[in-house]
Protein backbone atom coordinates (compact mmCIF):
# COMPACT_ATOMS: atom_id res chain seq x y z
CA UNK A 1 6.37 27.04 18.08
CA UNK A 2 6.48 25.99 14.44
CA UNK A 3 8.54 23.66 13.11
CA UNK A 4 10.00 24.20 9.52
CA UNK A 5 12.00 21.47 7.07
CA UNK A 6 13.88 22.31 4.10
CA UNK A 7 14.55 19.45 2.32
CA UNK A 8 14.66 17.29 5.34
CA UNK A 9 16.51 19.34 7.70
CA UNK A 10 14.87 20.90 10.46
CA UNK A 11 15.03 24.60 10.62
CA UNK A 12 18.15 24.90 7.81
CA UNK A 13 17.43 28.91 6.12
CA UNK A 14 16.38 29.63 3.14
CA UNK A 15 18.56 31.04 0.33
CA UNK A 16 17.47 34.77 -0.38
CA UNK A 17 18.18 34.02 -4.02
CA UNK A 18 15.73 31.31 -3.73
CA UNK A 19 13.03 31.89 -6.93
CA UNK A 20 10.14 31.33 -4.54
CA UNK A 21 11.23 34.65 -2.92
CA UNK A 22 12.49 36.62 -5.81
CA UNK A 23 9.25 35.39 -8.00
CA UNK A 24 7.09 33.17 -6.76
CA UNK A 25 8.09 30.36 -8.54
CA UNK A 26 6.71 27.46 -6.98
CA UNK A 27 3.76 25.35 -5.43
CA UNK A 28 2.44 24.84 -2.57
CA UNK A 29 0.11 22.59 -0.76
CA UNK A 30 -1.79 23.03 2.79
CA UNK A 31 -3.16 19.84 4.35
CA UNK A 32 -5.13 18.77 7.34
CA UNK A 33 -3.76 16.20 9.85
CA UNK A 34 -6.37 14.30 11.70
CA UNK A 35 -5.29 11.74 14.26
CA UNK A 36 -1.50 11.34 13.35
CA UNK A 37 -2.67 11.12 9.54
CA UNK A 38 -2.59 13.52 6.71
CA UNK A 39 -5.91 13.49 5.05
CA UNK A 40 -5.53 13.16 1.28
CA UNK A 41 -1.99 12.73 1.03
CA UNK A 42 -1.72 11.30 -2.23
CA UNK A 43 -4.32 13.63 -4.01
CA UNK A 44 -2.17 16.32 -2.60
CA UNK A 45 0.82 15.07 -3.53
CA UNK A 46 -0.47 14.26 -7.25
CA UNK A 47 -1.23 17.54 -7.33
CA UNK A 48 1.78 19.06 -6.86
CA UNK A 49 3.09 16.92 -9.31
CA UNK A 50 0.89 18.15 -11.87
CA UNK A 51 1.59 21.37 -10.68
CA UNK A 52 5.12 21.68 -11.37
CA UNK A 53 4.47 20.21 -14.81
CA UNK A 54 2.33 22.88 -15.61
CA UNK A 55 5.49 25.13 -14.56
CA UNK A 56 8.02 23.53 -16.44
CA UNK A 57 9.83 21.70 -13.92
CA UNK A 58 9.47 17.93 -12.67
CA UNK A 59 9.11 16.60 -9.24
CA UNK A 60 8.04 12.97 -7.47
CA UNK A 61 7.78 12.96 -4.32
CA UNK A 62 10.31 10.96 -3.11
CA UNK A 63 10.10 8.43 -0.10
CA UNK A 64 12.42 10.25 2.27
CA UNK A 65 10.01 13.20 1.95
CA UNK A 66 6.52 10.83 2.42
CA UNK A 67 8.34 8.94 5.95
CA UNK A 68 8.73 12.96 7.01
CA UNK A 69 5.52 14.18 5.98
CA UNK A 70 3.88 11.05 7.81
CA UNK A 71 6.33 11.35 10.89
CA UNK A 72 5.69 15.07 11.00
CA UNK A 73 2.06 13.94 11.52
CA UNK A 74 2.87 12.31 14.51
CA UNK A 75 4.08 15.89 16.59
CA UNK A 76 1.31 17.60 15.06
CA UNK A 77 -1.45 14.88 15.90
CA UNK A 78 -3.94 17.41 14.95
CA UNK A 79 -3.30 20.21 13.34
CA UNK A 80 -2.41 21.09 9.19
CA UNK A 81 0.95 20.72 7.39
CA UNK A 82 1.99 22.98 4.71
CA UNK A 83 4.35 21.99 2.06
CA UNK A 84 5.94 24.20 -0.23
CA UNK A 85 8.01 23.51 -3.93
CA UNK A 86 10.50 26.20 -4.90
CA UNK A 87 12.01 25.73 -8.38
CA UNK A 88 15.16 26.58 -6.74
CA UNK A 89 18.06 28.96 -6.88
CA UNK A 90 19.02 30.51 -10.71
CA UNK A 91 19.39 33.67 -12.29
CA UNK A 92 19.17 37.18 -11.52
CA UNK A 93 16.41 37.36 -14.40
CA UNK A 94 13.20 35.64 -15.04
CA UNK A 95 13.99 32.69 -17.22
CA UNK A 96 14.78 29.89 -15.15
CA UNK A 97 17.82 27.62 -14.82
CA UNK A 98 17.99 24.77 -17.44
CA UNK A 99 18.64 22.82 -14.13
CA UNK A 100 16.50 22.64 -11.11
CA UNK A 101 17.60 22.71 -7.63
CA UNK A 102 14.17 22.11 -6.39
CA UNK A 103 13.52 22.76 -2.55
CA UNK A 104 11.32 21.64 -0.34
CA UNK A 105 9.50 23.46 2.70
CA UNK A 106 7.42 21.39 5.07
CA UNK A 107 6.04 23.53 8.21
CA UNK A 108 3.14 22.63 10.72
CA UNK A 109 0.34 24.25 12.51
CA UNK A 110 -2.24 24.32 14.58
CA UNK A 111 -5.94 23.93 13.20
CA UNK A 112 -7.83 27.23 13.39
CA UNK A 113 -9.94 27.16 16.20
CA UNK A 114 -12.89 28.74 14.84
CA UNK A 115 -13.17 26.15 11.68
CA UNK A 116 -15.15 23.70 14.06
CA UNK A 117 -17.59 26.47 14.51
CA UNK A 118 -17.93 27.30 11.09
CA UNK A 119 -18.74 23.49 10.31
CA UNK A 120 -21.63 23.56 12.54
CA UNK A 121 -23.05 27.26 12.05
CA UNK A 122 -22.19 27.87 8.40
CA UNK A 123 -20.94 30.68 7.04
CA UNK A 124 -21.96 34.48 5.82
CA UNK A 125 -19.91 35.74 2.69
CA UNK A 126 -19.23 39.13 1.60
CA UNK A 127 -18.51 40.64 -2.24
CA UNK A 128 -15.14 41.30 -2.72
CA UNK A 129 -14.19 44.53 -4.55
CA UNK A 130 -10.74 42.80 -5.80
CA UNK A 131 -11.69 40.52 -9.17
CA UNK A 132 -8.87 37.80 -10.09
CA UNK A 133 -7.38 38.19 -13.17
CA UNK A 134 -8.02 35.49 -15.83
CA UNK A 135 -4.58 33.40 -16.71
CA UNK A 136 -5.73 29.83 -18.05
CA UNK A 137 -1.62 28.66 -17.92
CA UNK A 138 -2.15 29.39 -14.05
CA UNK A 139 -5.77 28.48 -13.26
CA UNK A 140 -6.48 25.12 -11.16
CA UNK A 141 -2.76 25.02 -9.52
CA UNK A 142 -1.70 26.30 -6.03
CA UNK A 143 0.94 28.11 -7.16
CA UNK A 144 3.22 31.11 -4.91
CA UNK A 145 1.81 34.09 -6.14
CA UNK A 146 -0.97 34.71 -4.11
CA UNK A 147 -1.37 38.51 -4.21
CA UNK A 148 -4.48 38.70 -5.10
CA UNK A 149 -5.05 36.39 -2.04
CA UNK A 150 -3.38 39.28 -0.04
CA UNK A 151 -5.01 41.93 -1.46
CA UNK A 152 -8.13 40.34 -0.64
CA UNK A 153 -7.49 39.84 3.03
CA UNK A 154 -6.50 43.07 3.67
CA UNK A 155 -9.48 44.49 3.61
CA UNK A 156 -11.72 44.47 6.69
CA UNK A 157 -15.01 42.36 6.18
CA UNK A 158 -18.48 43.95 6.92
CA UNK A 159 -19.53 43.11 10.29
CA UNK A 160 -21.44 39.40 10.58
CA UNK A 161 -19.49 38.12 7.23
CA UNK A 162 -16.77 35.61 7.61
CA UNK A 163 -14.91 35.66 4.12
CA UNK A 164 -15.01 37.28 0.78
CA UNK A 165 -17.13 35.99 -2.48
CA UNK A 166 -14.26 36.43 -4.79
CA UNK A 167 -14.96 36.90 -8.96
CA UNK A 168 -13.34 37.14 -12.25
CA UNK A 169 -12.67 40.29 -14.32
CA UNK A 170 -15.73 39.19 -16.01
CA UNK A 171 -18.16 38.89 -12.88
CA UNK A 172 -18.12 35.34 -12.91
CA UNK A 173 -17.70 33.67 -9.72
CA UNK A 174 -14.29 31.79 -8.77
CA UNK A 175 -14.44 31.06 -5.32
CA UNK A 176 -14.34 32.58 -1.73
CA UNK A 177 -10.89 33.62 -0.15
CA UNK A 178 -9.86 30.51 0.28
CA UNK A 179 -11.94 27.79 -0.05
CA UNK A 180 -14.22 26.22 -3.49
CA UNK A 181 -17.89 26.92 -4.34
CA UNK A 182 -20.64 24.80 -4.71
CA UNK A 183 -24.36 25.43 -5.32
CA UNK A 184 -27.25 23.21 -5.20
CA UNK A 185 -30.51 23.37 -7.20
CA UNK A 186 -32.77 20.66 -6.67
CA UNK A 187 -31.18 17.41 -7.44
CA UNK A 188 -27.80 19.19 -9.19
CA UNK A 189 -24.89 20.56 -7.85
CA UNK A 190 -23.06 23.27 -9.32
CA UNK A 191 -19.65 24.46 -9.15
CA UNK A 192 -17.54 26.77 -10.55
CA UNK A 193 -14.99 25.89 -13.75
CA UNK A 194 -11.52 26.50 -12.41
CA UNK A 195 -10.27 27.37 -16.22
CA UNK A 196 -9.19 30.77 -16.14
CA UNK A 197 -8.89 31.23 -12.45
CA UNK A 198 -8.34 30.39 -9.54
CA UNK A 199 -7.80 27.27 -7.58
CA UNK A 200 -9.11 23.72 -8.12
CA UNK A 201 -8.21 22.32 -5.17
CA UNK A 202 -7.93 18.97 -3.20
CA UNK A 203 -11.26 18.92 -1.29
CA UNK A 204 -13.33 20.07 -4.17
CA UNK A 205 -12.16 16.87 -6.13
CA UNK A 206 -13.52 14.41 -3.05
CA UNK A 207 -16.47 15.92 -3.09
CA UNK A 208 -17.04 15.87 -6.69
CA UNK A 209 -16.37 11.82 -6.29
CA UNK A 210 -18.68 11.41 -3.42
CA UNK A 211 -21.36 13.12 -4.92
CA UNK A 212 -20.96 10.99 -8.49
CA UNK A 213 -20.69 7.85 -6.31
CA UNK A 214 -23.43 8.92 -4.35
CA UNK A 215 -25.56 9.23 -7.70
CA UNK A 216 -25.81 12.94 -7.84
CA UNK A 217 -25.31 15.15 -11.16
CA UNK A 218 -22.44 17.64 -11.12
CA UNK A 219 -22.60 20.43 -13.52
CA UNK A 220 -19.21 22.32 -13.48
CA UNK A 221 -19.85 25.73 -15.56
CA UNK A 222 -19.20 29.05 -15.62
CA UNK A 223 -21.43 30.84 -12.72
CA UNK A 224 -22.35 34.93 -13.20
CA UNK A 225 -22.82 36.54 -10.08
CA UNK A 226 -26.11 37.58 -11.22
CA UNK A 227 -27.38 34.21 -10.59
CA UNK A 228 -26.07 33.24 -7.54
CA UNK A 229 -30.11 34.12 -6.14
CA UNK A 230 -31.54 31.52 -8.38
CA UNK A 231 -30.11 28.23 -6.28
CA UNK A 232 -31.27 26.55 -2.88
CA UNK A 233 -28.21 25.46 -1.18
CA UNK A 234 -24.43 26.51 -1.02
CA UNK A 235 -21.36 25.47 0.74
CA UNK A 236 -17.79 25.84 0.66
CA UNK A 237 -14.83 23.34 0.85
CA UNK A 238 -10.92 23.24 1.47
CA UNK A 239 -8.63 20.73 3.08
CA UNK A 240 -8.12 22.29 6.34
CA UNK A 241 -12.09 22.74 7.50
CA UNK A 242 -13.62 19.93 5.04
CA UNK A 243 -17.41 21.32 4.25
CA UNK A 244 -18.97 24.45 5.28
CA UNK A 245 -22.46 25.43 4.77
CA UNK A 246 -22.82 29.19 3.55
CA UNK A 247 -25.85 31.09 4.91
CA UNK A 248 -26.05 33.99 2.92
CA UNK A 249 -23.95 35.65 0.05
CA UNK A 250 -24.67 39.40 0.84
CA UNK A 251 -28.33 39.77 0.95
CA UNK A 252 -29.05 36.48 -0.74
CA UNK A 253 -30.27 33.54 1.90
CA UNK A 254 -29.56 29.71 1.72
CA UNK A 255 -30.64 26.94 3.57
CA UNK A 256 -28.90 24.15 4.94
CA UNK A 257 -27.78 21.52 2.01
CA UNK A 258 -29.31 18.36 3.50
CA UNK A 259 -26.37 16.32 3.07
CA UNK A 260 -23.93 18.23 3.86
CA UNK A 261 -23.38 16.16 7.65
CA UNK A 262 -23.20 13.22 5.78
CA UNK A 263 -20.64 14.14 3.21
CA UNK A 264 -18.45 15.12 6.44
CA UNK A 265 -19.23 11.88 7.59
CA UNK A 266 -17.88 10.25 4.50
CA UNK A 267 -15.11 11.63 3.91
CA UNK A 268 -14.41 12.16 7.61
CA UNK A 269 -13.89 15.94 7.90
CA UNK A 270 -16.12 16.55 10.89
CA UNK A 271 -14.01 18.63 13.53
């Protein structure tokens, strides 16, 4: 059974009035726990600082909450924790409250089973007929409103595709349903700028060190769909299943990016 915290206590309810239910008004970040640890936990956690910046409201995390995030790693020894920043309770309208009552929402899971297959089969993706609109004040952060996400997901994906290709209004590509883009071309790796878009998340940024440590030449730019043929390699990433190789993109074929087991191995994200 899931557990659930709000702000500390386990299982307390939610207000109704909260502003993460009546407008989405709020962050949130998913993360993997791997042998009693949480992978990442400051990048995340730096994040969602930034984040809630970017919304107009300030939050550290404080100490009580990193002892219950860690501690909550030790019931779910493997598995992913979510946690979630609500602005708070205020007003029946939009603006917000000149004061914050921000709330906190830690719940665990289980690690989808079907991730450790992905790592070592790769992946098939699928065009998605539902384009994300362009909002540069949103684009890189995590934040609630994830209709689009929904949207997405409700459709049913062709048979022998795993996830949806997911663009911009203008055909440029963003990322998949839920995970970051990268394409290889010879000696350069390619991913998507999260700048009007989409989400710039966690994973993408270790991989984007490794590879600069490693020596290799990141170009982040603007990708059109239309030349998502002309590259030899892509893979996907997110905190919860690490790397994943993609296989094909509709009719378009990729091979294996050769270091794509040892990037796992690196950053330790091999289920």
């Amino acid at each position: 059974m899931t557990q659930v915290w709000v702000n500390g206590v386990l299982a307390k309810e939610i207000d109704p009035l909260d502003r993460a239910i009546t407008y989405g008004d709020g962050l949130f970040a998913t993360m993997r726990i791997a042998a009693g640890e949480i992978q990442f936990l400051s990048a995340h956690l730096a994040r969602l600082t930034q984040g809630a910046k970017r919304l107009g409201f300030t939050w550290l995390a404080s100490q009580e909450l990193q002892n219950l995030l860690k501690s909550s790693a030790l019931i779910q020894v493997n598995g992913c924790v979510k946690l979630l920043l609500s602005r708070g309770v205020g007003g029946r309208g939009y603006a917000a409250p000149d004061a914050c009552g921000i709330n906190e929402v830690l719940s665990l899971y289980e690690l989808p089973q079907h991730y450790a297959h992905w790592q070592s089969e790769g992946v098939s993706l699928s065009l998605s007929e539902i384009k994300l609109a362009k909002q540069p004040r949103l684009a890189g952060i995590k934040h609630l409103n994830r209709l689009e996400q929904v949207l997405i997901k409700s459709t049913a994906l062709p048979s022998s595709f795993d996830d949806w290709l997911v663009l911009d209004s203008d055909s440029q590509v963003v990322e998949s349903s839920m995970a970051n883009l990268f394409f290889v071309k010879n000696k350069t790796v390619f991913t998507p700028a999260i700048s009007y878009s989409g989400v710039a998340g966690v994973m993408r940024e270790q991989l984007i060190f490794a590879l600069v440590e490693s020596g290799y030449h990141i170009d982040i730019k603007q990708i059109s769909y239309a030349d998502i043929n002309k590259f030899d390699h892509c893979f996907m990433t997110n905190s919860l299943f690490g790397l994943v190789d993609i296989n094909r993109i509709g009719t378009i074929n990729y091979s294996k990016y050769s270091l794509s087991d040892r990037l796992r191995n690196t950053l330790q994200l091999t289920l």
